[in-house]
PDB file of N, CA and C in Angstrom:
ATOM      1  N   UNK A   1       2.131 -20.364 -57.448  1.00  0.00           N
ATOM      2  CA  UNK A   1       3.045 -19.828 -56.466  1.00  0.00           C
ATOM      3  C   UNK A   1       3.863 -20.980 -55.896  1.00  0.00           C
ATOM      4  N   UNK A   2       5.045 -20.689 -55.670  1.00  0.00           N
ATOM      5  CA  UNK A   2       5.961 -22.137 -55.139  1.00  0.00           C
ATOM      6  C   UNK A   2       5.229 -22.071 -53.739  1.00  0.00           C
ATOM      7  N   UNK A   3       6.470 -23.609 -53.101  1.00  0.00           N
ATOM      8  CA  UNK A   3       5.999 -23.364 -52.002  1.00  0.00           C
ATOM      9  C   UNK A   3       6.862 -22.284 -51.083  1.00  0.00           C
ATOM     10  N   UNK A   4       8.171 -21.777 -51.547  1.00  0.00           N
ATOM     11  CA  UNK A   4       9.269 -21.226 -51.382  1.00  0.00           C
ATOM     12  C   UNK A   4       8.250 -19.553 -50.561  1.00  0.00           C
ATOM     13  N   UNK A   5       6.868 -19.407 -51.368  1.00  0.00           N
ATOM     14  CA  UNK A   5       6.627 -18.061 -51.530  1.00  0.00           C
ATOM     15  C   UNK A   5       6.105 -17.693 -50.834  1.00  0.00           C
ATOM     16  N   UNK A   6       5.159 -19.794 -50.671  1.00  0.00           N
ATOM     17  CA  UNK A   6       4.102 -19.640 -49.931  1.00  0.00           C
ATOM     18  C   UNK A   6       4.360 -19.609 -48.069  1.00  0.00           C
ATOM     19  N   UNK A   7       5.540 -20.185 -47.948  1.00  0.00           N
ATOM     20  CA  UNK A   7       6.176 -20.059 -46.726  1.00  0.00           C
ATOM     21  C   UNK A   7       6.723 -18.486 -46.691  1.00  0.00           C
ATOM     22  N   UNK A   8       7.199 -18.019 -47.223  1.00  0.00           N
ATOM     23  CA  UNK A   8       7.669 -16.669 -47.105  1.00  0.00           C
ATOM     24  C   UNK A   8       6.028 -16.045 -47.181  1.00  0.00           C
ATOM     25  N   UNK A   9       5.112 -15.948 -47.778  1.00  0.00           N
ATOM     26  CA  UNK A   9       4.263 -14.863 -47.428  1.00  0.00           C
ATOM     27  C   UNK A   9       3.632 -15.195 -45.949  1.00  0.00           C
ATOM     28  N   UNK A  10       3.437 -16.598 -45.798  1.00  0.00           N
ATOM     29  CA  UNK A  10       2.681 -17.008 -44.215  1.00  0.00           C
ATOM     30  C   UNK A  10       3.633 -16.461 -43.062  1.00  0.00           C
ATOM     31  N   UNK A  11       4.860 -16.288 -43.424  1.00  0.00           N
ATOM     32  CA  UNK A  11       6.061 -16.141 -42.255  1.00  0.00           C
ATOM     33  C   UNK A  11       5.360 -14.758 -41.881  1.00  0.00           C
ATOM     34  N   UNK A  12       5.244 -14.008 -43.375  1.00  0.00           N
ATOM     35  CA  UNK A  12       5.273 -12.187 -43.164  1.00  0.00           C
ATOM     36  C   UNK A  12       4.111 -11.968 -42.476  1.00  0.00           C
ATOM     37  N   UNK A  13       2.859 -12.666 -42.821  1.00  0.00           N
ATOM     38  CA  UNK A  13       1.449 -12.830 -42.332  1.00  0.00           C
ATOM     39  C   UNK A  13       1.876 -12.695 -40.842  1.00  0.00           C
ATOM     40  N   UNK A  14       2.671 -13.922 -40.285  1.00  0.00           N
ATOM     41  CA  UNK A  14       2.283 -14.241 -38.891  1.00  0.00           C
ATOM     42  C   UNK A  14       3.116 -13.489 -38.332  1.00  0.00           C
ATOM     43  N   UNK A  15       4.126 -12.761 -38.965  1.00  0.00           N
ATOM     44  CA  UNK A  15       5.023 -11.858 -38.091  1.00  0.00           C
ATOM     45  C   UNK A  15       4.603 -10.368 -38.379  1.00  0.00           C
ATOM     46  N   UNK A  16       3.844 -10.190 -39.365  1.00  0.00           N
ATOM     47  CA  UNK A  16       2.751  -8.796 -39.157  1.00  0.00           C
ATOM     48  C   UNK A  16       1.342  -9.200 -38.272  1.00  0.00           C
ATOM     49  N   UNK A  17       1.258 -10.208 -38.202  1.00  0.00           N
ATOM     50  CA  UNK A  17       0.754 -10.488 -36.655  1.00  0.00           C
ATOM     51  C   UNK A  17       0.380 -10.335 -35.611  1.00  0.00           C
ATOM     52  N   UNK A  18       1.693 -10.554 -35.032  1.00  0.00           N
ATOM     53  CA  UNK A  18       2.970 -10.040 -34.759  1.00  0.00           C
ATOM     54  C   UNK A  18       3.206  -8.977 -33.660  1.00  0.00           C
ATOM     55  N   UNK A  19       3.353  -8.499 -34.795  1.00  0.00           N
ATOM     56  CA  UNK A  19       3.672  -6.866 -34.637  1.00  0.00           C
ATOM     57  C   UNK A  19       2.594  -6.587 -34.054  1.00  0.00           C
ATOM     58  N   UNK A  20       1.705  -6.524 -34.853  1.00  0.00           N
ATOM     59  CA  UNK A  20       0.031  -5.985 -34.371  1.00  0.00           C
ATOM     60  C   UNK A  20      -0.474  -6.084 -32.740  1.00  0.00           C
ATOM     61  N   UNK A  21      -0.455  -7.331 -32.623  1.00  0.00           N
ATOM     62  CA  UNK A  21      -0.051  -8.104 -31.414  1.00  0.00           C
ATOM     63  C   UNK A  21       0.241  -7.483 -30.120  1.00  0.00           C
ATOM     64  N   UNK A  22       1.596  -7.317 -30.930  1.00  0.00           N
ATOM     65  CA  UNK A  22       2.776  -6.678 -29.687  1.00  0.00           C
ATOM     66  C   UNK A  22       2.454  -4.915 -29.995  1.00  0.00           C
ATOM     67  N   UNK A  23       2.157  -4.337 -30.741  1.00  0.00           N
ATOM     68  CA  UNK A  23       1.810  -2.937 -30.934  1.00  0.00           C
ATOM     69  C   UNK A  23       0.444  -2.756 -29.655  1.00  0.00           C
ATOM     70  N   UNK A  24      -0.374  -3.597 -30.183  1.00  0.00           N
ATOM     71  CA  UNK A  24      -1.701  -3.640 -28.968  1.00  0.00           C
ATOM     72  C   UNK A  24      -1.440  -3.849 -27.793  1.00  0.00           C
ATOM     73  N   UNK A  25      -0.253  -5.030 -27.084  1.00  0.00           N
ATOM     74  CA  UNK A  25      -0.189  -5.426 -26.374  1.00  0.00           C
ATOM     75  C   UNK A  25       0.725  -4.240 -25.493  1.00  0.00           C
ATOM     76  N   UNK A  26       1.320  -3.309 -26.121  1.00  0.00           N
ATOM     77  CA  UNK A  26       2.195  -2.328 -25.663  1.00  0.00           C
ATOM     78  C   UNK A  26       1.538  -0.881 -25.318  1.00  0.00           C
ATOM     79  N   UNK A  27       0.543  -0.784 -26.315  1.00  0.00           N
ATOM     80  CA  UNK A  27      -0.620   0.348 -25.892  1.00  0.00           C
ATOM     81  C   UNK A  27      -1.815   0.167 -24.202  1.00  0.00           C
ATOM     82  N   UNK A  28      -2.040  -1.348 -24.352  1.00  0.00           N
ATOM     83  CA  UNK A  28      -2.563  -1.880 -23.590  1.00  0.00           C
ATOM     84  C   UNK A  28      -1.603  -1.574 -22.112  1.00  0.00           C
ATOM     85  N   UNK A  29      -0.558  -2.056 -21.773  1.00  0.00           N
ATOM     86  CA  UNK A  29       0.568  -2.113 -20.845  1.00  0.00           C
ATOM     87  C   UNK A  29       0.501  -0.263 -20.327  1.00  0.00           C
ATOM     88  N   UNK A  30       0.775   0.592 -21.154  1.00  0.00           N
ATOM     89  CA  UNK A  30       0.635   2.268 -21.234  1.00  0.00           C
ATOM     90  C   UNK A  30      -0.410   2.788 -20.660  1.00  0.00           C
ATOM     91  N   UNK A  31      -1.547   1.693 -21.150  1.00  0.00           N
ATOM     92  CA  UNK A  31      -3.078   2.607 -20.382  1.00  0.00           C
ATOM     93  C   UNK A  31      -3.333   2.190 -19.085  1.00  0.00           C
ATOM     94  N   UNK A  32      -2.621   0.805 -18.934  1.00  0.00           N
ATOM     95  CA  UNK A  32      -2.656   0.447 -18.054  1.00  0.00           C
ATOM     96  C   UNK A  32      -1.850   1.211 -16.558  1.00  0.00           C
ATOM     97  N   UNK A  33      -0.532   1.353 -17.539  1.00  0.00           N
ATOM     98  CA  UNK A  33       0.632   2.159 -15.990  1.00  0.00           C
ATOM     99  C   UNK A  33      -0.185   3.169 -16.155  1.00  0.00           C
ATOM    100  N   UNK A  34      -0.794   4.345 -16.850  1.00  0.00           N
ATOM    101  CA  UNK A  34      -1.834   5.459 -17.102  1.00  0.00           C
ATOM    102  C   UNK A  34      -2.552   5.341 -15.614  1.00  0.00           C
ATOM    103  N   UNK A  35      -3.330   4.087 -15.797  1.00  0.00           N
ATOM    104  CA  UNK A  35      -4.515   3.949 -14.613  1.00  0.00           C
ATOM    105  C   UNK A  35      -3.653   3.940 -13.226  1.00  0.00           C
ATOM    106  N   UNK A  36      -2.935   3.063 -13.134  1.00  0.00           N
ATOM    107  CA  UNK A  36      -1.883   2.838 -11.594  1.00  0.00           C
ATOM    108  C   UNK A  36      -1.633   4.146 -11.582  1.00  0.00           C
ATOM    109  N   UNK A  37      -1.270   5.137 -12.420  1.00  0.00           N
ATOM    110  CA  UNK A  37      -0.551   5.952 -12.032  1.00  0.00           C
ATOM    111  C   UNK A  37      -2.130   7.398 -11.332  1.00  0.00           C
ATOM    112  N   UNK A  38      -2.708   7.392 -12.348  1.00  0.00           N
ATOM    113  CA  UNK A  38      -4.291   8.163 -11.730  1.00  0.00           C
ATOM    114  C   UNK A  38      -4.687   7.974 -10.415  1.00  0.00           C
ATOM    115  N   UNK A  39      -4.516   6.399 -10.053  1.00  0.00           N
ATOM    116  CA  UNK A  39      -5.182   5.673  -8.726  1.00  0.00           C
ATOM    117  C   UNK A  39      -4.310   5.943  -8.091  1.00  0.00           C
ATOM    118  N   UNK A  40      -3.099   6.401  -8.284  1.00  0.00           N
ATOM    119  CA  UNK A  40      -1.828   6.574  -6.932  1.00  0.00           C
ATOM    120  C   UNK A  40      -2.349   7.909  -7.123  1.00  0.00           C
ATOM    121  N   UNK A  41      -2.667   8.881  -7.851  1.00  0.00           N
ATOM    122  CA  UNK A  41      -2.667  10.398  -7.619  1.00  0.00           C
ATOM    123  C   UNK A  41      -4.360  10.511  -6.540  1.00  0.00           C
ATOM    124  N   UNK A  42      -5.052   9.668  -7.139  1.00  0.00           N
ATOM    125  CA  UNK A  42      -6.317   9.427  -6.456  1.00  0.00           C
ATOM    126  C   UNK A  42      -6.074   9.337  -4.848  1.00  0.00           C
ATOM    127  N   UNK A  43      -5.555   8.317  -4.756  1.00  0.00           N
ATOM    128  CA  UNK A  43      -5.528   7.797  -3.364  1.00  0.00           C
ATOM    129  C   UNK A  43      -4.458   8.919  -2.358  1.00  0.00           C
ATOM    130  N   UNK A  44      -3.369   9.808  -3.479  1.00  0.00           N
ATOM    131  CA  UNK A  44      -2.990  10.727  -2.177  1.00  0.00           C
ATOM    132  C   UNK A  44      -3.532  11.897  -2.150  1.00  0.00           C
ATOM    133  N   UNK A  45      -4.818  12.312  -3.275  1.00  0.00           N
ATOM    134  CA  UNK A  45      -5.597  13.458  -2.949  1.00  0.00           C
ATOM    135  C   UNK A  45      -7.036  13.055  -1.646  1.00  0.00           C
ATOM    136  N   UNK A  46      -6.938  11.839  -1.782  1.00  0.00           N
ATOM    137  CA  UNK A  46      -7.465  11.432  -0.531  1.00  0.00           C
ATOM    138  C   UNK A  46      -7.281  11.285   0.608  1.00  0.00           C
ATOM    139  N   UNK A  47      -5.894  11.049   0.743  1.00  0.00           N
ATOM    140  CA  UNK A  47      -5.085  11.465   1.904  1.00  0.00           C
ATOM    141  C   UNK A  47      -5.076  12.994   2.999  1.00  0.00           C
ATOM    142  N   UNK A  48      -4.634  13.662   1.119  1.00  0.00           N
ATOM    143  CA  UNK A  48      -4.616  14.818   2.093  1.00  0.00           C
ATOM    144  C   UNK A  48      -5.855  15.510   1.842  1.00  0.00           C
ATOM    145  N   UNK A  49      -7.145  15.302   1.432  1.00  0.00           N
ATOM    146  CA  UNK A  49      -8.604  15.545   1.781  1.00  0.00           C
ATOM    147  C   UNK A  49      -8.941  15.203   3.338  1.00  0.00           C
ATOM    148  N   UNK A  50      -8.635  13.602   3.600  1.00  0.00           N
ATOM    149  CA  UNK A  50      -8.700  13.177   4.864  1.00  0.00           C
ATOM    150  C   UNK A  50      -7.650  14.169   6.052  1.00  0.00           C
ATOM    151  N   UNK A  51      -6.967  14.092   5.789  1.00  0.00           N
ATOM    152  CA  UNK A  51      -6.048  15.165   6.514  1.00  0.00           C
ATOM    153  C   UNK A  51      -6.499  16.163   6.981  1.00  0.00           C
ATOM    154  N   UNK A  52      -7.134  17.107   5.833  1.00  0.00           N
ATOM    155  CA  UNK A  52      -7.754  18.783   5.969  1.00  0.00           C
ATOM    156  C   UNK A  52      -8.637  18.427   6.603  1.00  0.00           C
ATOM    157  N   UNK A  53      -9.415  17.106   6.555  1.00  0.00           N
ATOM    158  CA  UNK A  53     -11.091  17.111   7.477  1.00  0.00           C
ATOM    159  C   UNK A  53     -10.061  16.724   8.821  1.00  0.00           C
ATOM    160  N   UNK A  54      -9.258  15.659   8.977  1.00  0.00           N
ATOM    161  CA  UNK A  54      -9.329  15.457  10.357  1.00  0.00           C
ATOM    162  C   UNK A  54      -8.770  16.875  10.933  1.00  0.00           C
ATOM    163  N   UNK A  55      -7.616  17.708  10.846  1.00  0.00           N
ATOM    164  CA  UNK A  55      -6.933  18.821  10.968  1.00  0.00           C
ATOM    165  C   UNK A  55      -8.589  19.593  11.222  1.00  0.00           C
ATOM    166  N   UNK A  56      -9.247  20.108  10.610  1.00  0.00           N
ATOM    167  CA  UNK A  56     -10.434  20.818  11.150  1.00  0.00           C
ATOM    168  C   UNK A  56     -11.212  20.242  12.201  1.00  0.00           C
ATOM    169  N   UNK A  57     -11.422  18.977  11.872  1.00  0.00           N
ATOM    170  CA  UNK A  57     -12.017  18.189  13.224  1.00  0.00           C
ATOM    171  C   UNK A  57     -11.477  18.653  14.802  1.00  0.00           C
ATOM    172  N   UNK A  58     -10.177  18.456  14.463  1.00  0.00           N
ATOM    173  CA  UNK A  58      -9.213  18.594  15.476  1.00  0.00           C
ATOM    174  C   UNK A  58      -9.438  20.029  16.064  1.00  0.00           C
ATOM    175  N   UNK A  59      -9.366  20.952  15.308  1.00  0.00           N
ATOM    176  CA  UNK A  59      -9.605  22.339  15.888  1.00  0.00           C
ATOM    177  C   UNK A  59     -10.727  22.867  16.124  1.00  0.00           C
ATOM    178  N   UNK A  60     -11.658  22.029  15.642  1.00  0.00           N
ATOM    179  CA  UNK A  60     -12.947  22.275  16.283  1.00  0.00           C
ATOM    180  C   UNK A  60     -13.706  23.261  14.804  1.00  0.00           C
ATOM    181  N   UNK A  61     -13.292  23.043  13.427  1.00  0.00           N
ATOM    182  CA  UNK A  61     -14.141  24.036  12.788  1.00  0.00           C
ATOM    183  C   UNK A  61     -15.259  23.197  12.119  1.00  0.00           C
ATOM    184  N   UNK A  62     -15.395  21.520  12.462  1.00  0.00           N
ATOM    185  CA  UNK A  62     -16.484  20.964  11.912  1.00  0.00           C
ATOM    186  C   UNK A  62     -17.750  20.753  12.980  1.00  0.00           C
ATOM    187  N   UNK A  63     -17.266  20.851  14.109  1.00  0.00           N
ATOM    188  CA  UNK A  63     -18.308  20.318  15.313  1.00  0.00           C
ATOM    189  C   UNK A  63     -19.684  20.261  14.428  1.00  0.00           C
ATOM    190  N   UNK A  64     -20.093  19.137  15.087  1.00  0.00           N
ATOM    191  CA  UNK A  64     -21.723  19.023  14.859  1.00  0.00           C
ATOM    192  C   UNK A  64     -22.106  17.740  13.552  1.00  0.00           C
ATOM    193  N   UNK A  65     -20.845  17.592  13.251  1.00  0.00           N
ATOM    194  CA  UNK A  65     -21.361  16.558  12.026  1.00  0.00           C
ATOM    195  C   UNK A  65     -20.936  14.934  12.788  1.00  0.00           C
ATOM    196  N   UNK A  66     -21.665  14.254  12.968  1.00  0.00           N
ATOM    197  CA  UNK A  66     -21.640  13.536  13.930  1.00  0.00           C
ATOM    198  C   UNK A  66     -20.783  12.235  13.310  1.00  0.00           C
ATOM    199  N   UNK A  67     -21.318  11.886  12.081  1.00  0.00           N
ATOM    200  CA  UNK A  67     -20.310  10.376  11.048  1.00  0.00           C
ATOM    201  C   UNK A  67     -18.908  10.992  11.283  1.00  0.00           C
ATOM    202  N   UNK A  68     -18.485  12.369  10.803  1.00  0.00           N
ATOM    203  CA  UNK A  68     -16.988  12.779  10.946  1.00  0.00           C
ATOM    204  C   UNK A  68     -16.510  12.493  12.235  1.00  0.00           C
ATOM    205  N   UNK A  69     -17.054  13.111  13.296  1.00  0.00           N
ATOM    206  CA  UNK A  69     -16.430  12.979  14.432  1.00  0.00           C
ATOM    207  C   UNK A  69     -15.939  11.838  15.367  1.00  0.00           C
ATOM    208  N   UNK A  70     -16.971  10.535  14.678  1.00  0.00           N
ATOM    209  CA  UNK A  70     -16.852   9.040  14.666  1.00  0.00           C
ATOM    210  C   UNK A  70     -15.976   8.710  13.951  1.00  0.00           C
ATOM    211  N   UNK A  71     -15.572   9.140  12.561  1.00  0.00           N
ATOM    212  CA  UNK A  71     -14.431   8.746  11.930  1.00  0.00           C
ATOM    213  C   UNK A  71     -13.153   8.976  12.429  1.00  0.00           C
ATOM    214  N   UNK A  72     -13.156  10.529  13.269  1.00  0.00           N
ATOM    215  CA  UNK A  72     -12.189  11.106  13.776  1.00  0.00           C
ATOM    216  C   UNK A  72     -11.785  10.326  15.237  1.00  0.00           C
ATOM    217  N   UNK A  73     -12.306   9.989  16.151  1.00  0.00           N
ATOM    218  CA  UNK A  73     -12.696   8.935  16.762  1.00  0.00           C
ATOM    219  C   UNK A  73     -11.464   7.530  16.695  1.00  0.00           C
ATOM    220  N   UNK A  74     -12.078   6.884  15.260  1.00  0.00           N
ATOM    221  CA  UNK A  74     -11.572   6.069  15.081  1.00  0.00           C
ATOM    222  C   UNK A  74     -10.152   6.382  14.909  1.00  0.00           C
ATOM    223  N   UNK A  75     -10.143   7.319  14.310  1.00  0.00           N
ATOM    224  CA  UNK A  75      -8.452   7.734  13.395  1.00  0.00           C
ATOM    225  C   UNK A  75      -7.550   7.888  14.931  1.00  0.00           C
ATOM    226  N   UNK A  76      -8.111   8.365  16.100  1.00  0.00           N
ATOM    227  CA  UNK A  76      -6.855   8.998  17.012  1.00  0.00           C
ATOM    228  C   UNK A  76      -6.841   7.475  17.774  1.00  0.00           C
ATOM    229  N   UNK A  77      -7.908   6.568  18.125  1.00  0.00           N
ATOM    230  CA  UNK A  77      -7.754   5.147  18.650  1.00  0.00           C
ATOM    231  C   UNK A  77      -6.499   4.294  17.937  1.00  0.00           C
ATOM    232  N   UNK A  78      -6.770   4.517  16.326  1.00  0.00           N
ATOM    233  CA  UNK A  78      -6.040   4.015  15.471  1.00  0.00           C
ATOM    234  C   UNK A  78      -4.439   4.759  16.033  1.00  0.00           C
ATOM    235  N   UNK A  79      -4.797   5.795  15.675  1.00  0.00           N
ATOM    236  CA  UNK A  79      -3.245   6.422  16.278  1.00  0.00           C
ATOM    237  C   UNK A  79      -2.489   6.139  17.567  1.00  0.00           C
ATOM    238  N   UNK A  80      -3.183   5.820  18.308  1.00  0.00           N
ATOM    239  CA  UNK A  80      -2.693   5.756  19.952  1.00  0.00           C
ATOM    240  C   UNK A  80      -2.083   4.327  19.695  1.00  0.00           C
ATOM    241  N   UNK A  81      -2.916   3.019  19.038  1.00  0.00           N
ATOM    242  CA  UNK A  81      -2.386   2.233  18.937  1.00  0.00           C
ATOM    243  C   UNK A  81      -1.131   1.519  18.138  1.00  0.00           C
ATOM    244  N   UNK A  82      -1.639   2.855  16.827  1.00  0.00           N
ATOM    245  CA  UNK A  82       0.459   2.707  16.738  1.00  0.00           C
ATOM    246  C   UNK A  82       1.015   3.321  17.486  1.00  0.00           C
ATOM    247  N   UNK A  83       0.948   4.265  18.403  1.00  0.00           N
ATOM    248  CA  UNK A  83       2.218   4.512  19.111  1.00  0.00           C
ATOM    249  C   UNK A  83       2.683   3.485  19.893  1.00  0.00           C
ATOM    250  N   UNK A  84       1.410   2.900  20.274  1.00  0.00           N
ATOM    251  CA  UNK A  84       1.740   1.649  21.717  1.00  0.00           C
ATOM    252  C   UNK A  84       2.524   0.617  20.254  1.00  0.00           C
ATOM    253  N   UNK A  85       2.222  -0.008  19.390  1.00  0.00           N
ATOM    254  CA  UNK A  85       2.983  -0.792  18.574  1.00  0.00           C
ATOM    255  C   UNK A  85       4.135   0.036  18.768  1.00  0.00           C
ATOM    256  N   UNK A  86       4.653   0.817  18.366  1.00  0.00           N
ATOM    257  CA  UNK A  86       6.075   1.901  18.283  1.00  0.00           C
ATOM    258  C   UNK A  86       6.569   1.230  19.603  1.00  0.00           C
ATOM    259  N   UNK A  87       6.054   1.764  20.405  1.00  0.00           N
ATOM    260  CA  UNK A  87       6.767   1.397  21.709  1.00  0.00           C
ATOM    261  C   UNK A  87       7.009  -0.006  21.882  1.00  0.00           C
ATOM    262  N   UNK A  88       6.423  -0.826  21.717  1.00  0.00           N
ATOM    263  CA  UNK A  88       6.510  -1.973  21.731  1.00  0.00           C
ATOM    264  C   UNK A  88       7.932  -2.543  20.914  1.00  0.00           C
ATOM    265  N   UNK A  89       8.070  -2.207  19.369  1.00  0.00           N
ATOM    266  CA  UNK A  89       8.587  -2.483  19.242  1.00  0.00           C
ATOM    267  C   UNK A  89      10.006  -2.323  19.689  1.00  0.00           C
ATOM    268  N   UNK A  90      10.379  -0.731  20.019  1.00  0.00           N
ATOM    269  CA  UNK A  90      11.488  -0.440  20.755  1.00  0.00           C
ATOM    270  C   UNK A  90      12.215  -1.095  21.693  1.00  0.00           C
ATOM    271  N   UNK A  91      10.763  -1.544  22.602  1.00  0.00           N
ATOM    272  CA  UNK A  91      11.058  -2.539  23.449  1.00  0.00           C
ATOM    273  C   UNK A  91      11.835  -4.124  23.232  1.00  0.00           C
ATOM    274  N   UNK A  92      10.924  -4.108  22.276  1.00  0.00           N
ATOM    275  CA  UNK A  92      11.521  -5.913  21.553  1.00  0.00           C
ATOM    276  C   UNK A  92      12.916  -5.186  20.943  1.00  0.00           C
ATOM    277  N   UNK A  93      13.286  -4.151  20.565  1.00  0.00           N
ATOM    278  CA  UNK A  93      14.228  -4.297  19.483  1.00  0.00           C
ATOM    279  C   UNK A  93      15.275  -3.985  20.762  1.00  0.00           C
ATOM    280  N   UNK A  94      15.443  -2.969  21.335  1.00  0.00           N
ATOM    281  CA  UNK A  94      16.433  -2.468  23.017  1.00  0.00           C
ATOM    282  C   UNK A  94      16.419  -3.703  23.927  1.00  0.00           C
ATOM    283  N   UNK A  95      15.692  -4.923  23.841  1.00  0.00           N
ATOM    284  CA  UNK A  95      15.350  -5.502  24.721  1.00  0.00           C
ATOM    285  C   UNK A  95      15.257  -6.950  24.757  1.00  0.00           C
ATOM    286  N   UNK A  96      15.012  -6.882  23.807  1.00  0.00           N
ATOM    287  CA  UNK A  96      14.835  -8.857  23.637  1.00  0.00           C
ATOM    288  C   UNK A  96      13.500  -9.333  23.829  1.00  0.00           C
ATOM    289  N   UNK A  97      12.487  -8.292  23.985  1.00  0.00           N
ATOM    290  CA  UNK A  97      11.116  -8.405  24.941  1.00  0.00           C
ATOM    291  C   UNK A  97      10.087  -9.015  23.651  1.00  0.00           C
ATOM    292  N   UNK A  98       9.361 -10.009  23.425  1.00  0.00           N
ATOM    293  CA  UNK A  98       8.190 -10.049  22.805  1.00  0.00           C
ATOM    294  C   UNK A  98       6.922 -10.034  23.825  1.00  0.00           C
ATOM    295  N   UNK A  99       6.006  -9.562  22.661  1.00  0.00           N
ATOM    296  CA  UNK A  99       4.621  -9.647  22.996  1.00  0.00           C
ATOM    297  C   UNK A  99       4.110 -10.486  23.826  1.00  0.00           C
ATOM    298  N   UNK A 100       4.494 -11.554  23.337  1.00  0.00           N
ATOM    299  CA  UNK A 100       3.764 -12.899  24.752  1.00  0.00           C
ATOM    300  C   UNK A 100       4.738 -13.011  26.150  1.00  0.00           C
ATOM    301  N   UNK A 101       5.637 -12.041  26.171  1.00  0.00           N
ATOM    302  CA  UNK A 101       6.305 -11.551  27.828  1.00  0.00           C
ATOM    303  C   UNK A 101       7.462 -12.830  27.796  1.00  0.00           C
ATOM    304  N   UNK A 102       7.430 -13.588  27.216  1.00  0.00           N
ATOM    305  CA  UNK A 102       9.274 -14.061  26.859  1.00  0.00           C
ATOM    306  C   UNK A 102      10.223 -13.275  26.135  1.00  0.00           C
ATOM    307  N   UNK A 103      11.755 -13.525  26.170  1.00  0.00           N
ATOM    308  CA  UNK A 103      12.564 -12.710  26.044  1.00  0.00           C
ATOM    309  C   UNK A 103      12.986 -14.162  24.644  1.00  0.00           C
ATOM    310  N   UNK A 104      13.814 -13.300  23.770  1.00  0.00           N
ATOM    311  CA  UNK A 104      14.372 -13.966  22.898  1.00  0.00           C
ATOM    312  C   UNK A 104      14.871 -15.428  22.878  1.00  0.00           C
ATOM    313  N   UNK A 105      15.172 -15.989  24.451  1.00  0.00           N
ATOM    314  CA  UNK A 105      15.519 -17.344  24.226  1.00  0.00           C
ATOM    315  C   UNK A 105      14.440 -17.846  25.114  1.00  0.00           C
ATOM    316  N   UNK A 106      13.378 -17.520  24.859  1.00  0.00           N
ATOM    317  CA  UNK A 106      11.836 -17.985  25.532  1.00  0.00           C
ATOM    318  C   UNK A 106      11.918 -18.366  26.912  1.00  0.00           C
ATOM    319  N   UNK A 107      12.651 -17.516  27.345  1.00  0.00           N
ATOM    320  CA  UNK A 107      12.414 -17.172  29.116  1.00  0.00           C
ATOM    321  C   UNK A 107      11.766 -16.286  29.713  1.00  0.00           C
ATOM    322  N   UNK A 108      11.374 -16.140  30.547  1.00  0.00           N
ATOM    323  CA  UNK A 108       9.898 -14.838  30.964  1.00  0.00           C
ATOM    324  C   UNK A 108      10.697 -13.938  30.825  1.00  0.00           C
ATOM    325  N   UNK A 109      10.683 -12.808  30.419  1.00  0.00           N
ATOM    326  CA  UNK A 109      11.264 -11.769  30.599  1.00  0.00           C
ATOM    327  C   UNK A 109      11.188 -11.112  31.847  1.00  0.00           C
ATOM    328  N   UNK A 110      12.164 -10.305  32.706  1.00  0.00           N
ATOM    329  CA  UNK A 110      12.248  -9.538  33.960  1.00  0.00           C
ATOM    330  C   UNK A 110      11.408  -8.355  33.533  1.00  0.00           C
ATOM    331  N   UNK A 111      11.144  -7.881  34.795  1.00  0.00           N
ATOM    332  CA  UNK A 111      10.438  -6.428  35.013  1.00  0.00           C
ATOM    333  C   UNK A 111      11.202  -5.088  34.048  1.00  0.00           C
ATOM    334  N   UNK A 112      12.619  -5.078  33.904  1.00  0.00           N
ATOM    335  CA  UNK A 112      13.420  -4.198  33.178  1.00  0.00           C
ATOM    336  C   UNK A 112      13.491  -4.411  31.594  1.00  0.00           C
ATOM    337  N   UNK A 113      13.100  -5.345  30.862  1.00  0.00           N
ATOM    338  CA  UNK A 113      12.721  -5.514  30.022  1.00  0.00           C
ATOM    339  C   UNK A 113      13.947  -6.335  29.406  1.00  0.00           C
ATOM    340  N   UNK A 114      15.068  -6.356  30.186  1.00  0.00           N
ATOM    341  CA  UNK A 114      16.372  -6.997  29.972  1.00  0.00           C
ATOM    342  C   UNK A 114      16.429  -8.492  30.280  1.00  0.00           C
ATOM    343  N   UNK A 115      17.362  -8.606  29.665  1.00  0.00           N
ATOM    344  CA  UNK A 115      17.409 -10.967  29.463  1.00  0.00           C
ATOM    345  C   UNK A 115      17.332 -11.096  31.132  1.00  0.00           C
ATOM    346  N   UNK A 116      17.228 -12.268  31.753  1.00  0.00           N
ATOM    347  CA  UNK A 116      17.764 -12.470  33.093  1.00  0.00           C
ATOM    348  C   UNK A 116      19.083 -12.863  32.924  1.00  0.00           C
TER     349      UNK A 116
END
């Protein structure tokens, strides 16, 4: 065999390879978005599972199960404290106001929430 042939069959070798390679590597990538995509359907049937329990919590059709009502608990603490974040931020954003009670050019901020 020349060497003409022998370079041409190693080329075809390593570029059926190759292929193989990149065929696997493309099936692989597929099962993969597959899974992201399961775990996103996962995580919002959990959502709205969590939802239907807190929503019953709320109306009173679980009373008596004591871990839920601790979870539920947590969830409206959790809630209250984004609203106070919400507000807060309104404040900083209408206002100039940060968290540590200086105003944007690090002067105490006034009682009105406005620059002095």
């Amino acid at each position: 065999m020349s060497t003409k042939q022998k370079i041409a069959d190693t080329l075809r070798q390593h570029l059926a390879d190759v292929a193989v390679r990149g065929k696997l590597f493309g099936q692989a990538l597929k099962v993969r978005a597959d899974m992201a995509a399961i775990r996103r359907r996962l995580r919002t049937t959990y959502a709205e599972l969590g939802e239907e329990v807190y929503r019953r919590l709320r109306d009173g059709e679980l009373d008596g199960d004591h871990r839920l009502l601790t979870i539920k608990e947590r969830v409206d603490g959790l809630k209250t404290e984004v609203r106070q974040r919400e507000s807060e931020l309104r404040d900083i954003v209408n206002g100039g106001v940060r968290r540590d009670g200086a105003n944007e050019f690090g002067q105490a901020a006034s009682g009105d929430g406005q620059a002095p």
